[in-house]
Every structure is written in C-alpha cells, then in structure tokens.
Protein backbone atom coordinates (compact mmCIF):
# COMPACT_ATOMS: atom_id res chain seq x y z
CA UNK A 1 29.98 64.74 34.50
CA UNK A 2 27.43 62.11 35.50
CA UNK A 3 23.89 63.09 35.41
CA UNK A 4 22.21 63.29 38.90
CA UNK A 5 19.72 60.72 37.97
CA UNK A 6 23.28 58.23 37.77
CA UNK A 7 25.05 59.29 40.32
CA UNK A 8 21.86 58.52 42.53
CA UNK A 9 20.96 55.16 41.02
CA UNK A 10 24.83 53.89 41.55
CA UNK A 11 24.40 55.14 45.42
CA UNK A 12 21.27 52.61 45.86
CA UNK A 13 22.72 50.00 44.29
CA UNK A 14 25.59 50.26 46.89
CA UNK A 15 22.67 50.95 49.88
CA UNK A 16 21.13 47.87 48.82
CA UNK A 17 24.36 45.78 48.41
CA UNK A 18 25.54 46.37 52.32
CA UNK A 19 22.04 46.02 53.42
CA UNK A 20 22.27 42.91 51.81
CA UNK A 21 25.68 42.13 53.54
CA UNK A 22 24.68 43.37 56.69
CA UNK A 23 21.30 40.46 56.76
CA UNK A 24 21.34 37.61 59.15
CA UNK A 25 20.24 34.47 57.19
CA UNK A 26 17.82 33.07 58.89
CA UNK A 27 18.61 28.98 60.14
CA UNK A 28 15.16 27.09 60.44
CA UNK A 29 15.34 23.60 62.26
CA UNK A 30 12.81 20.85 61.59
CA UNK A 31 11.20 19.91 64.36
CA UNK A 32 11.79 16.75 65.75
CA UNK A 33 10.05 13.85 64.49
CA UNK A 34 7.00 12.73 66.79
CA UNK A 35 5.74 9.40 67.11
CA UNK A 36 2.10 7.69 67.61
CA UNK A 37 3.89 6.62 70.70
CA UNK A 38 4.01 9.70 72.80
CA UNK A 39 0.51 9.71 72.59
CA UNK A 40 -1.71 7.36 74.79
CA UNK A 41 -4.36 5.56 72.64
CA UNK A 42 -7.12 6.82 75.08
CA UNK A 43 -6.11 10.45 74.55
CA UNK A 44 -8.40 11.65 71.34
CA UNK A 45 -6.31 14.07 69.11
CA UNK A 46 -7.02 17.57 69.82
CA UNK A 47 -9.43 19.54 67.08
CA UNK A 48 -11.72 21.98 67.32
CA UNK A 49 -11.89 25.61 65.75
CA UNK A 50 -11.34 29.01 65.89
CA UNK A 51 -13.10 32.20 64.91
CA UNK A 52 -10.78 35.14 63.79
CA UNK A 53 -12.49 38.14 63.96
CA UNK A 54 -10.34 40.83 60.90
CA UNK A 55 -12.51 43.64 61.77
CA UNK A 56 -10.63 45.68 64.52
C-alpha cells in the first residue's frame, strides 16, 4: 500500500494539472501605433501628478 503522504501528493499533482488545463491564456494586443500627427502642435502634452494616498 501507498503511504497517505503519496497517495495525497499524486492527487495535487493531478488538481494542479486540470487547473492548469482548465486556464484561459490570456491574448494581449499592442496598441495601435500613434503618431505626432493626431496631435495639434498647439495642444501641450498632458503631465501633471498624482498623490496616492496607501493608508486606508
């Protein structure tokens, strides 16, 4: 007989094979490429910044 400690190491390594089946891969697109022309010359690029506040 197998000892428990096998017999429940074999059943995760089967878990974690279908969960690996059962994953959607993910498909990322580039974006498309952007040119200086969409952008009117008088139009100054947009900056600034942000405060992020981690203390909730």
């Amino acid at each position: 007989m197998l000892d428990a400690y096998i017999i429940e190491r074999i059943q995760r390594e089967r878990e974690r094979e279908e969960a690996r089946r059962r994953r959607v891969p993910l498909r990322i697109e580039k974006p498309p490429p952007s040119t200086r022309e969409d952008r009117s010359e008088s139009d100054p690029p947009e900056r600034g910044s942000t405060v992020i506040d981690f203390h909730l």
